[in-house]
C-alpha atoms as a PDB file:
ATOM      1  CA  UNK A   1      -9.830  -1.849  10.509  1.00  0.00           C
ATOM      2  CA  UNK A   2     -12.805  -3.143   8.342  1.00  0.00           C
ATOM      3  CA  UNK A   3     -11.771  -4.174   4.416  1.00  0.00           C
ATOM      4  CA  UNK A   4     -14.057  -1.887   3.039  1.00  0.00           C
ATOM      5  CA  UNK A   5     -12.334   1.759   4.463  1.00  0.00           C
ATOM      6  CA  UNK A   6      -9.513   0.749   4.172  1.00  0.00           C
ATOM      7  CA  UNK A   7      -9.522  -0.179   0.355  1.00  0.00           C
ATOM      8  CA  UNK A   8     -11.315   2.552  -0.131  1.00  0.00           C
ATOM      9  CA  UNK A   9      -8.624   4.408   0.937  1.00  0.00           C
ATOM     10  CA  UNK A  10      -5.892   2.041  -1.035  1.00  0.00           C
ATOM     11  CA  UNK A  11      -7.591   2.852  -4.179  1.00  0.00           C
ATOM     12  CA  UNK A  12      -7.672   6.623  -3.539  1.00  0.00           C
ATOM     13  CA  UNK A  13      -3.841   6.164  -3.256  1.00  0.00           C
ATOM     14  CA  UNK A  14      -3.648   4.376  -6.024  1.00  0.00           C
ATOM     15  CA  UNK A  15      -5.247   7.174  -8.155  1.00  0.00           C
ATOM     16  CA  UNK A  16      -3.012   9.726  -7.049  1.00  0.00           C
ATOM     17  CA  UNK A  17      -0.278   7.998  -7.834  1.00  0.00           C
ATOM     18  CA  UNK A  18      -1.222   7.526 -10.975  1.00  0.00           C
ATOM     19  CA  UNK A  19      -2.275  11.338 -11.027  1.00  0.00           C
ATOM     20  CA  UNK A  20       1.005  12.269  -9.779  1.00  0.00           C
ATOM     21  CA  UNK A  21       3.511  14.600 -12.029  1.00  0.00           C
ATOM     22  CA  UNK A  22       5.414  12.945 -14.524  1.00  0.00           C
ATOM     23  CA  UNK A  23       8.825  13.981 -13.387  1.00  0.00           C
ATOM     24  CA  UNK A  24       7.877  12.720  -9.838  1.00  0.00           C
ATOM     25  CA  UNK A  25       6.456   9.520 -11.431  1.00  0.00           C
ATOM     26  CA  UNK A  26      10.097   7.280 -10.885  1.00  0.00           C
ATOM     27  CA  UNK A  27      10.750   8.873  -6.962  1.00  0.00           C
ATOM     28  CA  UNK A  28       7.139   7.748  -5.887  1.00  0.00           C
ATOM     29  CA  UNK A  29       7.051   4.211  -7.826  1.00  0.00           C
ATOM     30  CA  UNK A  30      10.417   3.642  -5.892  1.00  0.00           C
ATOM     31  CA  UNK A  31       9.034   4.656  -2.734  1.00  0.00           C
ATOM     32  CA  UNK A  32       5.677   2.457  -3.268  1.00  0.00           C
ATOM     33  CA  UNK A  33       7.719  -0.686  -4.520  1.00  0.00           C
ATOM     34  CA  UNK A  34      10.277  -0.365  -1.527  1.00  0.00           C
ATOM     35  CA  UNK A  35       7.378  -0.207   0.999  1.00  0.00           C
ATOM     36  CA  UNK A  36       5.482  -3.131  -0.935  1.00  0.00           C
ATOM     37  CA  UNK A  37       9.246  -5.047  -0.368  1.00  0.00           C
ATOM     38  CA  UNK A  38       8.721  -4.386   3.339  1.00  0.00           C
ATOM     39  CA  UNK A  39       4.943  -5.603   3.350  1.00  0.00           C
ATOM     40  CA  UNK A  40       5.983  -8.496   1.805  1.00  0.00           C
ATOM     41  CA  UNK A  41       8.764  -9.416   4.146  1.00  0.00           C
ATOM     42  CA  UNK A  42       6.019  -8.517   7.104  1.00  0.00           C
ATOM     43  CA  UNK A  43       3.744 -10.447   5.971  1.00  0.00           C
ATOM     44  CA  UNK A  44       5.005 -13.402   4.850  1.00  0.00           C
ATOM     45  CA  UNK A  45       3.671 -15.993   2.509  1.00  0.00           C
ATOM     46  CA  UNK A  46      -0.264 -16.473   2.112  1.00  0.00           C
ATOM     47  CA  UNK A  47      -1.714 -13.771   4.274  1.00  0.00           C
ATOM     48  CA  UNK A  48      -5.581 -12.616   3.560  1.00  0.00           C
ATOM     49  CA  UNK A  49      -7.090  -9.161   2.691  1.00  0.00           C
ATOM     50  CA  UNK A  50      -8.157  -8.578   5.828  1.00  0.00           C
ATOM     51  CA  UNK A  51      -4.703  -9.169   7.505  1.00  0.00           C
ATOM     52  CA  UNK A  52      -3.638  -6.691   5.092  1.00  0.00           C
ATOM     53  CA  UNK A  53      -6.290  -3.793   6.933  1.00  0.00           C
ATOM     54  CA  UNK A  54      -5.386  -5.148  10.424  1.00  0.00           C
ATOM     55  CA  UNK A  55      -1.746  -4.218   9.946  1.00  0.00           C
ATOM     56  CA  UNK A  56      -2.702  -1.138   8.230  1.00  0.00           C
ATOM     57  CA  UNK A  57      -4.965  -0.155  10.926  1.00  0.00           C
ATOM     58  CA  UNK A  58      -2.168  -0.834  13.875  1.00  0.00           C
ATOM     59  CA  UNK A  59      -0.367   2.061  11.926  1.00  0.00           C
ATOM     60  CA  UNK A  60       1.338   3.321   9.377  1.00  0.00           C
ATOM     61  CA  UNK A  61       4.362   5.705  10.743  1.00  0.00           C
ATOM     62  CA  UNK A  62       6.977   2.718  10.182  1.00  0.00           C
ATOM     63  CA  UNK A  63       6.093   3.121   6.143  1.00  0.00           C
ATOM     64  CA  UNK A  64       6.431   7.121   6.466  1.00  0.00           C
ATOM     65  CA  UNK A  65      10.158   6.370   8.009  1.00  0.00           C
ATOM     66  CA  UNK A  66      10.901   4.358   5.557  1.00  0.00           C
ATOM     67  CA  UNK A  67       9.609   6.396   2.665  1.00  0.00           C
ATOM     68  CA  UNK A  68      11.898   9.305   4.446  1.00  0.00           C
ATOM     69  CA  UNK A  69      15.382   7.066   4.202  1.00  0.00           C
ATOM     70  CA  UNK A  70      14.185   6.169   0.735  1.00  0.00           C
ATOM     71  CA  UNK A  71      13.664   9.538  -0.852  1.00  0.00           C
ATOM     72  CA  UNK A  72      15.294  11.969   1.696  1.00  0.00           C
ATOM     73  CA  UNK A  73      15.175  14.953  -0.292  1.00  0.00           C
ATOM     74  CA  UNK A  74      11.798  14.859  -1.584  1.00  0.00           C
ATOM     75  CA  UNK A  75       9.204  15.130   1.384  1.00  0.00           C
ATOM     76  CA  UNK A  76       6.545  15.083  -1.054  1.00  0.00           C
ATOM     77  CA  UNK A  77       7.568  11.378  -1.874  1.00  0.00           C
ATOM     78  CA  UNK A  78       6.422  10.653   1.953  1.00  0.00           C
ATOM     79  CA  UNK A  79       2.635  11.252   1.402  1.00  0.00           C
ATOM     80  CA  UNK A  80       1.117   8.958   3.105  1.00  0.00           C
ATOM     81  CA  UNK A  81      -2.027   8.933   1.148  1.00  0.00           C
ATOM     82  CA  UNK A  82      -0.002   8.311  -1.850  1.00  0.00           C
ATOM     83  CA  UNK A  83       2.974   6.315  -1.299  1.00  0.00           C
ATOM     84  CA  UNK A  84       1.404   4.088   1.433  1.00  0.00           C
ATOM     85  CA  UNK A  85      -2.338   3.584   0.358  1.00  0.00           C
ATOM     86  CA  UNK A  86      -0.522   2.812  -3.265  1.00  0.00           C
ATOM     87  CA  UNK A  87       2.005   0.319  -1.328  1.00  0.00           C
ATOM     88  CA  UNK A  88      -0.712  -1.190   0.276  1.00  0.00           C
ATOM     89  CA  UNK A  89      -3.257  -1.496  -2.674  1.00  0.00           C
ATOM     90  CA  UNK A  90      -1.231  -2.713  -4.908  1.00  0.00           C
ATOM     91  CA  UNK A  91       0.064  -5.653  -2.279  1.00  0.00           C
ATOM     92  CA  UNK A  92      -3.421  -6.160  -1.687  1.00  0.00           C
ATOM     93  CA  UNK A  93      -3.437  -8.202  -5.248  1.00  0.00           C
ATOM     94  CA  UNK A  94      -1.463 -10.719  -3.670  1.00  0.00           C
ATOM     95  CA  UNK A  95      -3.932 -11.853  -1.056  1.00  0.00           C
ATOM     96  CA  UNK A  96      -5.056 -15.027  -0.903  1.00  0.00           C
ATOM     97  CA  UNK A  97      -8.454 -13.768  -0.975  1.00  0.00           C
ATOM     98  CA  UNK A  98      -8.539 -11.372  -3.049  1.00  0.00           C
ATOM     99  CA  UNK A  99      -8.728 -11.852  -7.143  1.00  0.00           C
ATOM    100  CA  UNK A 100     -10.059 -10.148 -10.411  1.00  0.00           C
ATOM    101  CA  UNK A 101     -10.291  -6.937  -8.701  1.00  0.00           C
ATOM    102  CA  UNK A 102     -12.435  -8.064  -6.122  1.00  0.00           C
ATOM    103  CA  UNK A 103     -12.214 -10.119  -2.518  1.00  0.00           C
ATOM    104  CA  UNK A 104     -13.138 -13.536  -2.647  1.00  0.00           C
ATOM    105  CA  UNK A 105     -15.106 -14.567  -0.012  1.00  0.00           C
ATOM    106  CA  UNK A 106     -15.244 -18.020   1.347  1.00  0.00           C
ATOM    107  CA  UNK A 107     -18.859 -19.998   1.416  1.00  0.00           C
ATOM    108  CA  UNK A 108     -17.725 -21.964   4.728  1.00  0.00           C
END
């Protein structure tokens, strides 16, 4: 999946997490920190930005199951253009590539 959809997309998660109900606010910033644990352990040490959209774009149903055992009772905490984009964007700042807000591309 190109960088730029699928940040795009990261970012619109982002904002509707942050847009989300107060009193749903602790459920979905579980949810989002669990699946950011699971990226992590996926991913590894020093992975790029653009790893980060080719994993995204092989699929995202194993975040959705996850999100499910996480917050069982609360199928709105399984958005997938919430919890997952969010999971995703905010992992996205650890890239090795990616700083300030912005990717960092190489001059080579």
């Amino acid at each position: 999946m190109p960088f730029e959809n699928a940040i795009y997309q990261w970012q619109q998660g982002e904002r509707r997490l942050k847009d989300a109900p107060s009193e749903r606010s602790a459920v979905l910033e579980g949810v989002v920190d669990g699946l950011v644990s699971e990226l992590r352990r996926r991913l590894g040490g020093r992975f790029s930005s653009q790893e980060l959209a080719d994993l995204y774009g092989k699929g995202t149903g194993w975040c959705q199951q996850l999100a499910m055992k996480m917050a069982p009772g609360e199928p709105w905490a399984w958005e997938a253009g919430l919890v997952v984009d969010a999971a995703f964007a905010r992992y996205l700042r650890e890239a090795s590539d990616y700083a300030g807000g912005r990717r960092a591309l190489s001059e080579a």
